[in-house]
Protein backbone atom coordinates (compact mmCIF):
# COMPACT_ATOMS: atom_id res chain seq x y z
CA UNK A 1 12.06 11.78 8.61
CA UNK A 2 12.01 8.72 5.77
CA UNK A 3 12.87 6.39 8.99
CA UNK A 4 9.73 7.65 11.11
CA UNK A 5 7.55 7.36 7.98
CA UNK A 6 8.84 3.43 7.23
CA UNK A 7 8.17 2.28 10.83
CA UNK A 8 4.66 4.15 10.74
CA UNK A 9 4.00 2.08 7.43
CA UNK A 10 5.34 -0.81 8.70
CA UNK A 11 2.91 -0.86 11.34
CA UNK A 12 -0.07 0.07 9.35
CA UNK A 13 1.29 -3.02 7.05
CA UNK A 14 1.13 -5.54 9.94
CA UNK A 15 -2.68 -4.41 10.92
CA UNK A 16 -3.63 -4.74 6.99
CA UNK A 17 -2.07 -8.09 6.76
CA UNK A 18 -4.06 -9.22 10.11
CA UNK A 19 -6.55 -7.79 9.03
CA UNK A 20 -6.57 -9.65 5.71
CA UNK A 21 -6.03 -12.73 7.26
CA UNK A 22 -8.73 -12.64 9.79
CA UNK A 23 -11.11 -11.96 7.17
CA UNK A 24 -9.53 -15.29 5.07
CA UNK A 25 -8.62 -12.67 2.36
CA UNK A 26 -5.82 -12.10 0.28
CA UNK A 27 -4.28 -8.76 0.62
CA UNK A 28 -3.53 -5.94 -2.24
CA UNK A 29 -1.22 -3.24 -1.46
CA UNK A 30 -1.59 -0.52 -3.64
CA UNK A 31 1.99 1.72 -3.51
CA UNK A 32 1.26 4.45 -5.27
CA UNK A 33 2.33 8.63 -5.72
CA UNK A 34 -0.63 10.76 -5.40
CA UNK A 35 1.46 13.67 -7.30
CA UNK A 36 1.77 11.10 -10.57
CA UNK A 37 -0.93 11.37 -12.53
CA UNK A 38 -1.16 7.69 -13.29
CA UNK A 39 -2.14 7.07 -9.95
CA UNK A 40 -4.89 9.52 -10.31
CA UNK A 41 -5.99 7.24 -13.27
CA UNK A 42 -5.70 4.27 -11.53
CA UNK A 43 -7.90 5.22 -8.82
CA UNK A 44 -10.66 7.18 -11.05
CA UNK A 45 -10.79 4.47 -13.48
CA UNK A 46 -10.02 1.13 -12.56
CA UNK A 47 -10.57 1.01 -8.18
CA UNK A 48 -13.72 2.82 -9.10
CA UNK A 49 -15.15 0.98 -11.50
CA UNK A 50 -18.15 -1.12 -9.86
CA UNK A 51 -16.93 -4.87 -11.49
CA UNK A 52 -13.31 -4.26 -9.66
CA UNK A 53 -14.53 -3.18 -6.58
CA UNK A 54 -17.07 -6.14 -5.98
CA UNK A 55 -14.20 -8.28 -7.11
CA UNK A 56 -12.06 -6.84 -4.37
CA UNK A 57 -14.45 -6.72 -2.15
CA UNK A 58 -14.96 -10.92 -2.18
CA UNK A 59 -11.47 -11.60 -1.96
CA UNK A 60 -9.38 -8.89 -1.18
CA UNK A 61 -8.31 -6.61 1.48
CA UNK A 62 -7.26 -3.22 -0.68
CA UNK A 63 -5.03 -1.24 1.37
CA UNK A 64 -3.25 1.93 -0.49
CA UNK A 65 -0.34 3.63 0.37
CA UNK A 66 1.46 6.78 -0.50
CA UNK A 67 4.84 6.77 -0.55
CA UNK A 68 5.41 10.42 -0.60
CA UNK A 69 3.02 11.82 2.18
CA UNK A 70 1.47 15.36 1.90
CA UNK A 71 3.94 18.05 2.13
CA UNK A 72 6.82 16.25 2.34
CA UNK A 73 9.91 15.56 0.32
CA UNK A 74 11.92 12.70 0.25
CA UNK A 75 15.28 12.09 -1.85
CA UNK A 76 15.17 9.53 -4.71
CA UNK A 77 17.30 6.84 -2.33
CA UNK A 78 14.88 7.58 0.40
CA UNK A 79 12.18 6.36 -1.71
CA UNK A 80 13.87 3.51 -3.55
CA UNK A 81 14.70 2.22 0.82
CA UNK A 82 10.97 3.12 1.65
CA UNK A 83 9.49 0.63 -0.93
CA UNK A 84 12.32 -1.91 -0.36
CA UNK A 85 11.59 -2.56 3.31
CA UNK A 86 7.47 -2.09 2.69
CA UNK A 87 7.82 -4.89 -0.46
CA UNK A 88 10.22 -6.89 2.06
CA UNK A 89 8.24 -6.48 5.56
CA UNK A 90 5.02 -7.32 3.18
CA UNK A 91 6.96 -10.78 1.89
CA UNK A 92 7.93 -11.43 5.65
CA UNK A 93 4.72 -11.32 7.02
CA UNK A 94 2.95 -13.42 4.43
CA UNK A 95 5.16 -16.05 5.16
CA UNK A 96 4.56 -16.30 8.63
């Protein structure tokens, strides 16, 4: 299951990157846990908030991901390897 859902985000990672660098932007990932309430908070009150998002929107490419997709459960090492080889492939490719 965690190896289907790395390659997935992998791939999603490598359009966001293009996709950032076509558009000559710099690109923010976002790795967040929708079931942590923090993450709630960060989306309600700082990606929402109308100074950040014009901000973002100049210069960034904002691209969020969820490490623990709906309805389904992943074991602490499966998480700690998930963000390793998203924070790793992300590295790779903005080296290129």
């Amino acid at each position: 299951m965690i190896y289907e859902l790395c390659i997935e985000t992998l791939l999603f990672t490598l359009k966001a990157c293009e996709s950032a660098a076509s558009a000559n932007k710099w690109l923010i990932v976002n790795v967040q846990n929708i079931q942590e309430f923090a993450c709630q908070v960060l989306n309600r009150d700082v990606w929402s908030n109308s100074t950040v998002k014009e901000l973002i929107r100049r210069r960034f490419v904002l691209w969020q991901v969820d490490i623990i997709p709906q309805n389904q459960v992943i074991t602490p090492f499966e998480r700690v390897l998930f963000e390793f080889l998203l924070i790793t492939f992300i590295l790779y490719l903005s080296r290129r």
